[in-house]
N, C-alpha and C. Protein backbone atom coordinates (compact mmCIF):
# COMPACT_ATOMS: atom_id res chain seq x y z
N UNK A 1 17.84 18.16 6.77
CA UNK A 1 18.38 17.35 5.69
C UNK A 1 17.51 16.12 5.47
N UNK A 2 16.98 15.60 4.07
CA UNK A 2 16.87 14.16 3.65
C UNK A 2 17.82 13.33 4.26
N UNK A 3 17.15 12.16 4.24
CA UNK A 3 17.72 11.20 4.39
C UNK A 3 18.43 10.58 3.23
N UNK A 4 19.53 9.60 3.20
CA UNK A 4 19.81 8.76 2.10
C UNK A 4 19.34 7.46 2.20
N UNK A 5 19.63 6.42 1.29
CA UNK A 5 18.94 5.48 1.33
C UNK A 5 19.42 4.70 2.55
N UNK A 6 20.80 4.84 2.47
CA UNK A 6 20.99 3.79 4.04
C UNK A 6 20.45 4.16 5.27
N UNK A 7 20.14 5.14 4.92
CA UNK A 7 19.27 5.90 6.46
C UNK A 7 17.79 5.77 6.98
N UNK A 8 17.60 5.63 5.18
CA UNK A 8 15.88 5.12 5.23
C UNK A 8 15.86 3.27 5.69
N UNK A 9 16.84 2.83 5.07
CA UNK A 9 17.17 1.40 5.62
C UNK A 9 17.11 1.27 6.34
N UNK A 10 18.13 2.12 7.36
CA UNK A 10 18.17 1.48 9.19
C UNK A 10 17.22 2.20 9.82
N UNK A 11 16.16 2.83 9.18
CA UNK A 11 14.41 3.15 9.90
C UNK A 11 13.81 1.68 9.42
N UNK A 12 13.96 1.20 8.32
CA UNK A 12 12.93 0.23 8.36
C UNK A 12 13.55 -0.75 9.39
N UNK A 13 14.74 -1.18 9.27
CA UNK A 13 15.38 -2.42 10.01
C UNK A 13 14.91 -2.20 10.96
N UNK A 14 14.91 -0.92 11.89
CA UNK A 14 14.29 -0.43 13.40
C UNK A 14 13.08 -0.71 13.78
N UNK A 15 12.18 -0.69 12.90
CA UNK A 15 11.26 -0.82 13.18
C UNK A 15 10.22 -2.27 12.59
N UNK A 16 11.29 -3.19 12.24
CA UNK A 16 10.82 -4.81 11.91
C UNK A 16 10.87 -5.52 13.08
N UNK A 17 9.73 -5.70 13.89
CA UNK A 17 9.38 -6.18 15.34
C UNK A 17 10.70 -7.69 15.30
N UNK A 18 11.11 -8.21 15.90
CA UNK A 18 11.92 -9.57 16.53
C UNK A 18 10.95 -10.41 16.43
N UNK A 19 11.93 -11.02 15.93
CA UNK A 19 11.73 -12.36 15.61
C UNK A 19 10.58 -12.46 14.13
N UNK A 20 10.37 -11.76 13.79
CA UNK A 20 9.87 -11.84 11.97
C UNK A 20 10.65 -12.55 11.03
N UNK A 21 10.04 -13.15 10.32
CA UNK A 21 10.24 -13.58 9.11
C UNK A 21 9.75 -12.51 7.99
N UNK A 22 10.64 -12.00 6.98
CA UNK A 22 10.98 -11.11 6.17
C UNK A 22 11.21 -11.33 5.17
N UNK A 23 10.49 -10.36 4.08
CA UNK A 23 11.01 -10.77 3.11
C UNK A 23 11.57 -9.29 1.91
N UNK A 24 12.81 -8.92 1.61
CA UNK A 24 13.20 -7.74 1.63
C UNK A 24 13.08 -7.72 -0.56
N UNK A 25 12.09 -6.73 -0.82
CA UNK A 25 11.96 -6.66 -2.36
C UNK A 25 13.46 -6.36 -2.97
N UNK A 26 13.13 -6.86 -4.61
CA UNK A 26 14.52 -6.18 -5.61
C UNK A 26 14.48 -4.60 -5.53
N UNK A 27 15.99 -3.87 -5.38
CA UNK A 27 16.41 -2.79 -5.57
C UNK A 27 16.53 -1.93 -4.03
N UNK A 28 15.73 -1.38 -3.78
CA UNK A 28 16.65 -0.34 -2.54
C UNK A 28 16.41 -1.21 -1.21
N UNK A 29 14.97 -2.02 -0.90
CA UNK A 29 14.86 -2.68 0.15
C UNK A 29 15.89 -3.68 0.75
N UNK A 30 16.57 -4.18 -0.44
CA UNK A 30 17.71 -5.35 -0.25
C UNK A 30 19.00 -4.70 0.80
N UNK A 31 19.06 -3.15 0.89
CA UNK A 31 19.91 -1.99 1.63
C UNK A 31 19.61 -2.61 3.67
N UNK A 32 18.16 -3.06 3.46
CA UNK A 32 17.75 -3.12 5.25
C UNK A 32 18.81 -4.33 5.58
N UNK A 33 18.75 -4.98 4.54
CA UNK A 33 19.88 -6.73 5.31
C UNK A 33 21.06 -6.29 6.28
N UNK A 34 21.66 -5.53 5.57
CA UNK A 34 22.78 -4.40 6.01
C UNK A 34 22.52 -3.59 7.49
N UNK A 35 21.30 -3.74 8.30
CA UNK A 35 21.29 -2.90 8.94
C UNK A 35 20.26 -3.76 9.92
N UNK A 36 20.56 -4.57 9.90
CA UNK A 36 19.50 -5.59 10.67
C UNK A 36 20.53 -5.85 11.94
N UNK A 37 19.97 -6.31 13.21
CA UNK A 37 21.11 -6.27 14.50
C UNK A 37 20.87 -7.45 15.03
N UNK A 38 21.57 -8.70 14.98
CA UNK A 38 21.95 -10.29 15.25
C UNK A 38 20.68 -10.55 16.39
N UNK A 39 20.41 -9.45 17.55
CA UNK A 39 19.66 -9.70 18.59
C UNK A 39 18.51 -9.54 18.24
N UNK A 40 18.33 -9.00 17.08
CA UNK A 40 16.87 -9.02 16.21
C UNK A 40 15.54 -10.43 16.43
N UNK A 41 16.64 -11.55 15.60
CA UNK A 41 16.23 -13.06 15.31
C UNK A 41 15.33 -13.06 14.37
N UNK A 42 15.83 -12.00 13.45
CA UNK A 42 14.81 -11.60 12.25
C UNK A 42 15.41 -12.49 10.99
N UNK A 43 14.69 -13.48 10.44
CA UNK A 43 14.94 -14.35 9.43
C UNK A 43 14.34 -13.90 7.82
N UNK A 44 15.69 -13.77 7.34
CA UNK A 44 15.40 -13.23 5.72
C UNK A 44 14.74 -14.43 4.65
N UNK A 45 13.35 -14.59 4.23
CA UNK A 45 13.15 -14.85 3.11
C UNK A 45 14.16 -14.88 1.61
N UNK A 46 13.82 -15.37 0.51
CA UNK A 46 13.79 -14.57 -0.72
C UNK A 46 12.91 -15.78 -1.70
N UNK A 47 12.84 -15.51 -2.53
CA UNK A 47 11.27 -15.94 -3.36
C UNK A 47 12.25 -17.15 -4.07
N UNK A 48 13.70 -16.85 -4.17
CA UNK A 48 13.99 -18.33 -5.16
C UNK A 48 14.66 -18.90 -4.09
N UNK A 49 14.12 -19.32 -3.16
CA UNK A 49 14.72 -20.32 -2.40
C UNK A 49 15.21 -20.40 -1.28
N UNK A 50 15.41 -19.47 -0.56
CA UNK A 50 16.18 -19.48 1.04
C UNK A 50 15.58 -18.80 2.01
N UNK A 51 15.81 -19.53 3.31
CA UNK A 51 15.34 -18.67 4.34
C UNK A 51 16.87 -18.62 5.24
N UNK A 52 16.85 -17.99 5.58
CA UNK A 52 18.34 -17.57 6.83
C UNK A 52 19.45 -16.45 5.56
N UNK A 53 18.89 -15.60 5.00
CA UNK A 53 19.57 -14.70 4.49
C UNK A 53 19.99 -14.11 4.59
N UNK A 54 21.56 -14.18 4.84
CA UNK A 54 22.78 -12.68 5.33
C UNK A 54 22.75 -11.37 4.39
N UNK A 55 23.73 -10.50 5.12
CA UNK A 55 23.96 -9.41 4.56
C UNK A 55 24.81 -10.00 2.93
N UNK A 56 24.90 -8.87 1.93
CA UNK A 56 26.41 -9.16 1.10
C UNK A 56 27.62 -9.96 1.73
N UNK A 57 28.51 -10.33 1.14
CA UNK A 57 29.77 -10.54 1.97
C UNK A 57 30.47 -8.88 1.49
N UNK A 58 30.97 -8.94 2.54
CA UNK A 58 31.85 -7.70 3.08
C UNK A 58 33.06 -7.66 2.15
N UNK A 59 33.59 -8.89 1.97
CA UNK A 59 34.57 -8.77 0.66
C UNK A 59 34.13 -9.02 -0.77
N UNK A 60 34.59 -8.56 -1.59
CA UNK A 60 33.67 -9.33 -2.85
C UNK A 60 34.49 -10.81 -3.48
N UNK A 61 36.01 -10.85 -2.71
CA UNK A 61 36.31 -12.29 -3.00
C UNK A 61 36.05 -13.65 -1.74
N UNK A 62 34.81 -13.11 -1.08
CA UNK A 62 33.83 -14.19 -1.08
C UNK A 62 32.71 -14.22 -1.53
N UNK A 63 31.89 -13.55 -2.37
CA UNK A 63 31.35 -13.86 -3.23
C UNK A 63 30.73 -15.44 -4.06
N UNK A 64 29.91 -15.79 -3.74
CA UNK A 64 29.85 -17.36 -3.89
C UNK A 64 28.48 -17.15 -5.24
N UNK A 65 29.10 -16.96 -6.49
CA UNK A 65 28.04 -17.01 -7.85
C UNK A 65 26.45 -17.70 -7.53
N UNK A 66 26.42 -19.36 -6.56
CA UNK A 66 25.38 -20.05 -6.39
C UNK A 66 24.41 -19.58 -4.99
N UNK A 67 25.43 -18.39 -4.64
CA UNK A 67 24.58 -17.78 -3.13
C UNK A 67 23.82 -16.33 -3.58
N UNK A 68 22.66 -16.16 -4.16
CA UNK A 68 22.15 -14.65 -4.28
C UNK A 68 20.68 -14.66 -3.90
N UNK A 69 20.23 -13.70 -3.73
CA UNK A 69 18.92 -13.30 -3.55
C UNK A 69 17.81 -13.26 -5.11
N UNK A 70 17.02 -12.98 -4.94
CA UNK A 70 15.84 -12.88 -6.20
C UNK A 70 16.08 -11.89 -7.27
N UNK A 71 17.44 -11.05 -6.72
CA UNK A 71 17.57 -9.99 -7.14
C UNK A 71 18.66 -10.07 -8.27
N UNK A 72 19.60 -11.60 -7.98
CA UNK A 72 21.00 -12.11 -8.74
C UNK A 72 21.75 -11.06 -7.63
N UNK A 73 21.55 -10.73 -6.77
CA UNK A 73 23.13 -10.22 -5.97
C UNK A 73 23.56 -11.05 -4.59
N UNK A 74 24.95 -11.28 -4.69
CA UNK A 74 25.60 -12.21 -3.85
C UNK A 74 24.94 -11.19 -2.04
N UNK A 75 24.58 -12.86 -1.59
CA UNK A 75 24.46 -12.45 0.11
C UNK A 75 25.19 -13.55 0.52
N UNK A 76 24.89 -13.45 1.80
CA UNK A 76 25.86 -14.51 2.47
C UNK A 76 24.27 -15.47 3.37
N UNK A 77 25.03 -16.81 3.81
CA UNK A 77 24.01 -17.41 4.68
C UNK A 77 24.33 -17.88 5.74
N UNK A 78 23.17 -17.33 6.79
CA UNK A 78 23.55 -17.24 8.31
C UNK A 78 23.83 -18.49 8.82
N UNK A 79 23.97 -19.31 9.73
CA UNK A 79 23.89 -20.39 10.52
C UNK A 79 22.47 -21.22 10.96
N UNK A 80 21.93 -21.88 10.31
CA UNK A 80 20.66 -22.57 10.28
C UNK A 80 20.22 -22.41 8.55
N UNK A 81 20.52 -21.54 7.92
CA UNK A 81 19.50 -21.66 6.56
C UNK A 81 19.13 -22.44 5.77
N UNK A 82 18.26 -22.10 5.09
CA UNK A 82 17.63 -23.60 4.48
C UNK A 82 17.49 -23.13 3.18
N UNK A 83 17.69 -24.27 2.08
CA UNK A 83 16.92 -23.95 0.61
C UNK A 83 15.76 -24.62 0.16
N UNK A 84 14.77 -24.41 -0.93
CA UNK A 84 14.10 -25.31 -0.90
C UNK A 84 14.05 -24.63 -2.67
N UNK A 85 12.66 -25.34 -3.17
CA UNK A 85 12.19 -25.07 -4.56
C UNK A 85 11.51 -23.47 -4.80
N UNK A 86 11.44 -22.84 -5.74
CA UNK A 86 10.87 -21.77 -5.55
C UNK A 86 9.48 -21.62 -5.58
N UNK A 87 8.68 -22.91 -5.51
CA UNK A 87 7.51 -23.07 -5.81
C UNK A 87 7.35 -23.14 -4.28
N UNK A 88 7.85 -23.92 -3.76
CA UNK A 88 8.16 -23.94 -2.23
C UNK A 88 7.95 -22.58 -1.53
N UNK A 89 8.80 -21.50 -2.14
CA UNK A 89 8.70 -20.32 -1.81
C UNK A 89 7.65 -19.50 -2.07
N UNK A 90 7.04 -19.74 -2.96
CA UNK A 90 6.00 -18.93 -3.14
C UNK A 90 4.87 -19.60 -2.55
N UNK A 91 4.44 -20.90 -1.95
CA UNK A 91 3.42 -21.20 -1.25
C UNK A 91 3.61 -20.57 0.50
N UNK A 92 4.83 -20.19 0.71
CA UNK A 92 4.90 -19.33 1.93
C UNK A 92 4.53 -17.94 1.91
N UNK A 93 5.07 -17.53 0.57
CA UNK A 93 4.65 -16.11 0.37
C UNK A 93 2.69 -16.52 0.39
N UNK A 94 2.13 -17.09 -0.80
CA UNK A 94 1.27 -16.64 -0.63
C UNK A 94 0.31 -17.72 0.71
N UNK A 95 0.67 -18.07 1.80
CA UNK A 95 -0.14 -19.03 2.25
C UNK A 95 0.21 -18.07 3.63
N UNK A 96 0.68 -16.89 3.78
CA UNK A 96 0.39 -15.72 4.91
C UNK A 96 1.45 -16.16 5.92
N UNK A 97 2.81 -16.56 5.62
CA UNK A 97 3.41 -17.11 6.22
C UNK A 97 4.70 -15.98 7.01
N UNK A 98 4.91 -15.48 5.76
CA UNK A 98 5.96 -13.87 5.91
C UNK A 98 4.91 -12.70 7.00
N UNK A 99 5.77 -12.52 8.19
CA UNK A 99 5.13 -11.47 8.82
C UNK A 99 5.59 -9.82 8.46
N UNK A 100 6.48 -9.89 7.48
CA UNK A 100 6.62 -8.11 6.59
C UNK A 100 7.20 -8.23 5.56
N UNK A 101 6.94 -7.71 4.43
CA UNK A 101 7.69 -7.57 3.12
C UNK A 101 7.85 -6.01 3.61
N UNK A 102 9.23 -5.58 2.48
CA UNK A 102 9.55 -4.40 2.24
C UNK A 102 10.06 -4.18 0.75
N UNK A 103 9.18 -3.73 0.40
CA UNK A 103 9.15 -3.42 -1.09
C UNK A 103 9.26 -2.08 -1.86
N UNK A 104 9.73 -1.92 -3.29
CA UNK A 104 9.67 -0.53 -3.92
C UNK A 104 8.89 -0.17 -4.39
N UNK A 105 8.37 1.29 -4.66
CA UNK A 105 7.43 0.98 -5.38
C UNK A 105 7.54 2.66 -6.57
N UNK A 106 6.72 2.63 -7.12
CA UNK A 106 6.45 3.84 -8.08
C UNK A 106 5.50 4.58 -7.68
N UNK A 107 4.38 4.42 -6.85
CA UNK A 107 3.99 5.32 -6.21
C UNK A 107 2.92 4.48 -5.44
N UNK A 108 2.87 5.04 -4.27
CA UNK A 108 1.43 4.36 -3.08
C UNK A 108 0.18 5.19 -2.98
N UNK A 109 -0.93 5.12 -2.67
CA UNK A 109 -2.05 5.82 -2.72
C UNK A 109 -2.36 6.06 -1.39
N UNK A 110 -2.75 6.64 -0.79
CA UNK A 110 -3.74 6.68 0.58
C UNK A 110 -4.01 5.93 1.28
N UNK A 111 -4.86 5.25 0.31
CA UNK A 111 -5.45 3.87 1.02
C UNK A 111 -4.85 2.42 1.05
N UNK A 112 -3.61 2.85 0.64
CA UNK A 112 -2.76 1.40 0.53
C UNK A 112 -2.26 0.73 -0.63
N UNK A 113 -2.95 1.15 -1.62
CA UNK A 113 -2.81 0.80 -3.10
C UNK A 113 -0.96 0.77 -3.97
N UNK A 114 -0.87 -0.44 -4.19
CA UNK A 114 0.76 0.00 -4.59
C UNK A 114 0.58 -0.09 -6.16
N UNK A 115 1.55 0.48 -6.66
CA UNK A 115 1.91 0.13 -7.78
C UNK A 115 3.62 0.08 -8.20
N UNK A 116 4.19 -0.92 -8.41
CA UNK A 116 5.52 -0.83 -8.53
C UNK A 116 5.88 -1.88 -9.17
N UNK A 117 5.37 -2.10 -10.08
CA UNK A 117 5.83 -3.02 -11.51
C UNK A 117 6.09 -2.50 -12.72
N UNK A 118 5.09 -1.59 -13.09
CA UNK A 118 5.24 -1.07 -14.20
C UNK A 118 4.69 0.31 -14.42
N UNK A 119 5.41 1.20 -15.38
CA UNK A 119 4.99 2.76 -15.21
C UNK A 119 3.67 2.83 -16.52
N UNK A 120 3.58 1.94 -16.96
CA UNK A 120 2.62 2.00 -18.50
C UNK A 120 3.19 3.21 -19.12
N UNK A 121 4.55 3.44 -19.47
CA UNK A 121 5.01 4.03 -20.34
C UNK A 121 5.56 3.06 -21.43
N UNK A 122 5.24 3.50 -22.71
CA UNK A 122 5.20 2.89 -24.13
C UNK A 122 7.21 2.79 -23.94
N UNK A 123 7.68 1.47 -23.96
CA UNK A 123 8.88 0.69 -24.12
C UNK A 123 9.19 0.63 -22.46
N UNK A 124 8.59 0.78 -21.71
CA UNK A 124 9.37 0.39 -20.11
C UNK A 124 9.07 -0.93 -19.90
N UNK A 125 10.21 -1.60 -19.39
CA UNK A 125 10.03 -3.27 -19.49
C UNK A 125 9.12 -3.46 -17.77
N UNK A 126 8.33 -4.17 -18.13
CA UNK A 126 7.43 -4.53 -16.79
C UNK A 126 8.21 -5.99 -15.95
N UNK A 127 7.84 -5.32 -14.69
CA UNK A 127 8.79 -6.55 -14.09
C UNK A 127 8.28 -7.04 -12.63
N UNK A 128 7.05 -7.91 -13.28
CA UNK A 128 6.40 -8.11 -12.08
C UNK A 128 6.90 -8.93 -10.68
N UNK A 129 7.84 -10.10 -11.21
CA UNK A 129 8.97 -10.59 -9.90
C UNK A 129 7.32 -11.43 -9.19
N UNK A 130 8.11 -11.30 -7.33
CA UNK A 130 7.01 -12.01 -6.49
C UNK A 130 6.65 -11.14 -6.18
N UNK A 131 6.56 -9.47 -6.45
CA UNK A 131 5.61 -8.30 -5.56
C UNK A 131 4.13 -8.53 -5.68
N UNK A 132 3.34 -9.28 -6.54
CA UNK A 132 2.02 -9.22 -6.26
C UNK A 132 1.84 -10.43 -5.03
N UNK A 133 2.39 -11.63 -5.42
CA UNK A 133 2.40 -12.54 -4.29
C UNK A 133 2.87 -11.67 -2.95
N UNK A 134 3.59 -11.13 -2.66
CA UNK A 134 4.00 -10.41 -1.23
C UNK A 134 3.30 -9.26 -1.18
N UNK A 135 2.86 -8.74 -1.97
CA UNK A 135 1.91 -7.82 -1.12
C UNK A 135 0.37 -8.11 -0.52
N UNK A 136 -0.11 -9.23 -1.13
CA UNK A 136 -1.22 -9.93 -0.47
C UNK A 136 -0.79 -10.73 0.27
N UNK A 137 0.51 -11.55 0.29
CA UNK A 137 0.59 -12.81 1.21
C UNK A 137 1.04 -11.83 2.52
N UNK A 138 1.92 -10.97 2.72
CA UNK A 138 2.93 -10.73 3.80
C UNK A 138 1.37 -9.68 4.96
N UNK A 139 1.76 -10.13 6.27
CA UNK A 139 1.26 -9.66 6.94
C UNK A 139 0.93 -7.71 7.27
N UNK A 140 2.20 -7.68 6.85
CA UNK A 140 3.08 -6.20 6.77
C UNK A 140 3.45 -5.62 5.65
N UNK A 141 3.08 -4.68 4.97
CA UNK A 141 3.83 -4.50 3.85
C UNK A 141 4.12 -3.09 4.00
N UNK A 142 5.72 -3.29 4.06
CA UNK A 142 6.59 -1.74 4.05
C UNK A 142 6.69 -1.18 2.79
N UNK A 143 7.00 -0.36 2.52
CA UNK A 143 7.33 0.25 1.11
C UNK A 143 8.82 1.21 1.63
N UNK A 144 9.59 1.38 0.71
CA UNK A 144 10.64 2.10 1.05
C UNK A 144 11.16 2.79 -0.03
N UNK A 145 10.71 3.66 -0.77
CA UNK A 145 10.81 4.82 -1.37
C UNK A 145 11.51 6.12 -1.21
N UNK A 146 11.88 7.17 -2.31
CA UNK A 146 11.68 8.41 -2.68
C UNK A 146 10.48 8.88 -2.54
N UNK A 147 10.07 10.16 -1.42
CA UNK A 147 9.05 10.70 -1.34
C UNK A 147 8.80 11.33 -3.16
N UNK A 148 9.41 11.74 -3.61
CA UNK A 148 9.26 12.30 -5.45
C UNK A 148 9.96 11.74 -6.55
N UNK A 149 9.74 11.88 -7.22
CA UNK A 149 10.36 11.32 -8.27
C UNK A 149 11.39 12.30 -9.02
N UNK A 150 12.02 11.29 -9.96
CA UNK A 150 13.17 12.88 -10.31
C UNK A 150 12.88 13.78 -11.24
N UNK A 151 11.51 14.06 -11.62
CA UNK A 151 10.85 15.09 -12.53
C UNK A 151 9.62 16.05 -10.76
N UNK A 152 9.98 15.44 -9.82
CA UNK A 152 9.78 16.30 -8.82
C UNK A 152 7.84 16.11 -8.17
N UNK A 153 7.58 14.82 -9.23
CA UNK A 153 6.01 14.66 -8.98
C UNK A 153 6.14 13.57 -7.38
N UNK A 154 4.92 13.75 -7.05
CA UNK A 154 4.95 12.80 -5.85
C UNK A 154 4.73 11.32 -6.36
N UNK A 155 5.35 10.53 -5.21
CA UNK A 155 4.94 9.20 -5.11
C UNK A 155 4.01 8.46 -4.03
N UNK A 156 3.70 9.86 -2.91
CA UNK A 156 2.68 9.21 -2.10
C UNK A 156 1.37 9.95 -2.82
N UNK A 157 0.53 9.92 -3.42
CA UNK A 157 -0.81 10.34 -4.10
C UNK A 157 -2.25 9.54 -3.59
N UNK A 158 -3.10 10.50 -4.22
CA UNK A 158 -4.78 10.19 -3.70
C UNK A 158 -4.74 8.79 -4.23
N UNK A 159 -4.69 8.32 -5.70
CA UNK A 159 -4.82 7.38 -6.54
C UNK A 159 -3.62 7.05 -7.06
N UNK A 160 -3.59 6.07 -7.39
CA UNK A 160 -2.36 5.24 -8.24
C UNK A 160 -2.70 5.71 -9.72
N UNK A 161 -1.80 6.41 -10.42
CA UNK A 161 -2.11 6.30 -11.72
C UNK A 161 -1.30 4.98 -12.83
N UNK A 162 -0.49 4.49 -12.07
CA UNK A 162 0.21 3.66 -12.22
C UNK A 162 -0.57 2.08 -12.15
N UNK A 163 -0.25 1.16 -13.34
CA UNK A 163 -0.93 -0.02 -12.94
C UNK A 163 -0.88 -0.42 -11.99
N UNK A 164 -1.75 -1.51 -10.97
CA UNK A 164 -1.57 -1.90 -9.65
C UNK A 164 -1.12 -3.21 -9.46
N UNK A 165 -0.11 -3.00 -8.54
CA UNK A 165 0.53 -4.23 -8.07
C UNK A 165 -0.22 -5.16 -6.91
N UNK A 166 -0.77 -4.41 -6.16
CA UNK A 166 -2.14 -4.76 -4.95
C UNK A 166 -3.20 -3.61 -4.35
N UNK A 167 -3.77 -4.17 -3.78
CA UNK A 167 -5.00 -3.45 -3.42
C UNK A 167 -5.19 -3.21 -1.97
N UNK A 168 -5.16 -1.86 -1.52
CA UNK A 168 -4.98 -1.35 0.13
C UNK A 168 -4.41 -2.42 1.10
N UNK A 169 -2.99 -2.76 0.16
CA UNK A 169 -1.99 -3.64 1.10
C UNK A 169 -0.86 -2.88 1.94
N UNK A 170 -0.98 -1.87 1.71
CA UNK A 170 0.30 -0.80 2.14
C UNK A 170 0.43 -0.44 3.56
N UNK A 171 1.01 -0.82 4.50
CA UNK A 171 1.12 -0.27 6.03
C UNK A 171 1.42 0.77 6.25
N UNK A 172 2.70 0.84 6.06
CA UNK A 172 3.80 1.89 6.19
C UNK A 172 4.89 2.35 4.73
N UNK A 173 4.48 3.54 4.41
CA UNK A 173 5.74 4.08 4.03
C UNK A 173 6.95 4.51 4.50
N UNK A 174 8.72 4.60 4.02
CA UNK A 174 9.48 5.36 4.55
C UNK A 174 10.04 6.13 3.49
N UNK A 175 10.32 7.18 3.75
CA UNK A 175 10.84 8.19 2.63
C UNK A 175 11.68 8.70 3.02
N UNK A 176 12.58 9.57 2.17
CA UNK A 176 13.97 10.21 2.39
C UNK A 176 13.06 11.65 3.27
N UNK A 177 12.34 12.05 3.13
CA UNK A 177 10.96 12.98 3.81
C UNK A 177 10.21 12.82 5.21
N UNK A 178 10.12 11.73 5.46
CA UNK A 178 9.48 11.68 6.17
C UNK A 178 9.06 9.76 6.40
N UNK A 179 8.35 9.62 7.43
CA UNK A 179 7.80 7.99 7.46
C UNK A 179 6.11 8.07 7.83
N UNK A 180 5.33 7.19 7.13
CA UNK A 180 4.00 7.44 6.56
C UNK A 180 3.59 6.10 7.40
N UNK A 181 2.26 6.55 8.60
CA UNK A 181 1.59 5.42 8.25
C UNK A 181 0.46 5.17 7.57
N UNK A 182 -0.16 4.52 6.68
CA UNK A 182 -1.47 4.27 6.30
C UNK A 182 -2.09 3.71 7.21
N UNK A 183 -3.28 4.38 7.78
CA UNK A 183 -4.19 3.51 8.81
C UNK A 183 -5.62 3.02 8.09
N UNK A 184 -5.68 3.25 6.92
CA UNK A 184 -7.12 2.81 6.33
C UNK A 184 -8.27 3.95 6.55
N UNK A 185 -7.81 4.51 7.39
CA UNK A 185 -9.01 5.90 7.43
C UNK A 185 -7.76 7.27 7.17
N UNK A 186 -6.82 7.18 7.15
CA UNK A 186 -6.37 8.43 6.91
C UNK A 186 -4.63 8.48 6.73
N UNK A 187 -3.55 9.13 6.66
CA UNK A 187 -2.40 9.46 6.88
C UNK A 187 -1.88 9.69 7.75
N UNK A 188 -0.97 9.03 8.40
CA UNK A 188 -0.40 9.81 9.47
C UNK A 188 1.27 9.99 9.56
N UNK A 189 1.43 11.06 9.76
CA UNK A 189 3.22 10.91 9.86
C UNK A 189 3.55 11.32 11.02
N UNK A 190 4.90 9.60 10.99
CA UNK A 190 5.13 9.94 12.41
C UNK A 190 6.68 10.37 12.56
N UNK A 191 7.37 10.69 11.37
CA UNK A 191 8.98 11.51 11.41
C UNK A 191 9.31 12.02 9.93
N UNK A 192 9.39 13.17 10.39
CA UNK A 192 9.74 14.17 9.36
C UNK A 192 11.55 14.69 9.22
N UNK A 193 12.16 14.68 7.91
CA UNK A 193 13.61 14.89 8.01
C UNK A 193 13.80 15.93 7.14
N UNK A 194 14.04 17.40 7.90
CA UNK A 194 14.24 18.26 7.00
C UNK A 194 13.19 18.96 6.59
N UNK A 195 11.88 18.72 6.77
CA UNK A 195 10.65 19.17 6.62
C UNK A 195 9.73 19.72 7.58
N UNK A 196 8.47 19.86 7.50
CA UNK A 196 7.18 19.82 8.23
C UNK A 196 6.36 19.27 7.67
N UNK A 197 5.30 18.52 8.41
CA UNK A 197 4.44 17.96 8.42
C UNK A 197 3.55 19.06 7.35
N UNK A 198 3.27 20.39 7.91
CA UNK A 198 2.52 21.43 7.29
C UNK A 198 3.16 21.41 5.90
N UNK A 199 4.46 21.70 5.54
CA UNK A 199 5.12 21.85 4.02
C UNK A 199 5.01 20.16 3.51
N UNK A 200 4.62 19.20 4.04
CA UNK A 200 4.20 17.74 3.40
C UNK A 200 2.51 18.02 2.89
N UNK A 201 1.97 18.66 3.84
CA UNK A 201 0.70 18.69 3.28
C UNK A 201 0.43 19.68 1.69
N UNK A 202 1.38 20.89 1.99
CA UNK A 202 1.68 21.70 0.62
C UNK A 202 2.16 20.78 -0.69
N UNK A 203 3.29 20.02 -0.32
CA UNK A 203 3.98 19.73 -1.43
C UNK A 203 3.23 18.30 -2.40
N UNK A 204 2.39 17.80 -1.42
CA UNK A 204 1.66 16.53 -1.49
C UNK A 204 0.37 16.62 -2.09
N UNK A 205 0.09 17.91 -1.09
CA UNK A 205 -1.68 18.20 -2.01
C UNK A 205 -2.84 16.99 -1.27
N UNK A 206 -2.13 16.55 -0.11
CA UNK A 206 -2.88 15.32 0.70
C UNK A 206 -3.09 15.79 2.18
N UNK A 207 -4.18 15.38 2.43
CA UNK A 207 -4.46 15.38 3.98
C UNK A 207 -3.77 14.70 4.50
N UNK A 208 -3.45 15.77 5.65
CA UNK A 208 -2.12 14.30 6.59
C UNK A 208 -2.05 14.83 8.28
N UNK A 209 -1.71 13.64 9.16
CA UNK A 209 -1.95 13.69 10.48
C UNK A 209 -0.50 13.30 11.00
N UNK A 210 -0.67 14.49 11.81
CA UNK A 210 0.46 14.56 12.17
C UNK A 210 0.36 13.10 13.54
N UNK A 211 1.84 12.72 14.06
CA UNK A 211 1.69 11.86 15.36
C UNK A 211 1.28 12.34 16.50
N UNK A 212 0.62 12.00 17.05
CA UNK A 212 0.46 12.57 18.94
C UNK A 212 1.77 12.29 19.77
């Protein structure tokens, strides 16, 4: 079986080393907050303003309109957090301060290449956000994706045909498929769900290495 997204979540949360500073992209990445474990000491970013970023609140009548992420959705804030300006925030993003972003994307290349702003399809609204700042500033950059898309094409590919959001910034992929590392010389996967490594290399049309 695939994975679902909360499943791909609590692989990335698993594998965000302690004690990082993080910074979790708009849309499915915002799922890891949820799955992060207190003994972690993993501190959430977000680009308009806060560091010490909780999960959602668990009820929605705590809900606090002036408490959200970059994304406009209500989180909660841990014990120590701080706000500041968002200009503030983005001299952390880009001054190499974040040790992992986890971001979405539209498709990754081989060599690291993201693209996940815009599809350059004629009326799709482009929405560049802080993903170009975090994928050059952050030490780490996760991606947390659909291995395909829902017309069934891949999203891990040789080349980006998609405009680019950064340039061989990509560490790690995780997919409902499988989890990808990019090492700069090649592919490697190190967990497969529901698959093989051999039927990834079929369906992908990519060279790929399996883990030792």
């Amino acid at each position: 079986m695939t994975l679902s997204l909360d499943e791909i979540a609590r692989l990335v949360a698993r594998d965000i080393p302690d004690g990082s500073y993080v910074n979790l992209g708009i849309g499915q990445p915002t799922r890891v907050a949820a799955h992060l474990r207190a003994g972690q000491g993993i501190v959430l970013h977000t680009e308009n303003g806060m560091l010490g970023m909780g999960p959602a609140p668990a009820d929605p009548a705590d809900e606090d309109p002036d408490l959200i992420n970059a994304g406009k959705q209500p989180v909660t804030e841990l014990p120590g957090a701080a706000y500041f300006h968002h200009a503030d925030s983005f001299a952390m993003m880009r001054g190499g301060h974040l040790d992992v972003c986890v971001l979405g994307a539209f498709q990754v290349a081989t060599n690291g290449d993201l693209a996940n702003w815009h599809t350059g399809e004629p009326g799709a609204i482009p929405a560049v956000g802080g993903a170009m700042d975090l994928a050059i500033g952050a030490k780490q950059v996760y991606v947390m994706m659909t291995l395909f898309a829902r017309d069934g094409t891949p999203k891990l590919v040789p080349a980006c045909t998609y405009p680019l959001t950064g340039l061989a910034c990509v560490n790690r992929v995780y997919t409902d498929h499988a989890v990808f590392h990019l090492t700069g010389s090649g592919v490697v996967v190190t967990e497969t769900f529901g698959t093989t490594v051999d039927e990834l290399r079929e369906r992908l049309s990519l060279p790929l290495d399996a883990a030792q």
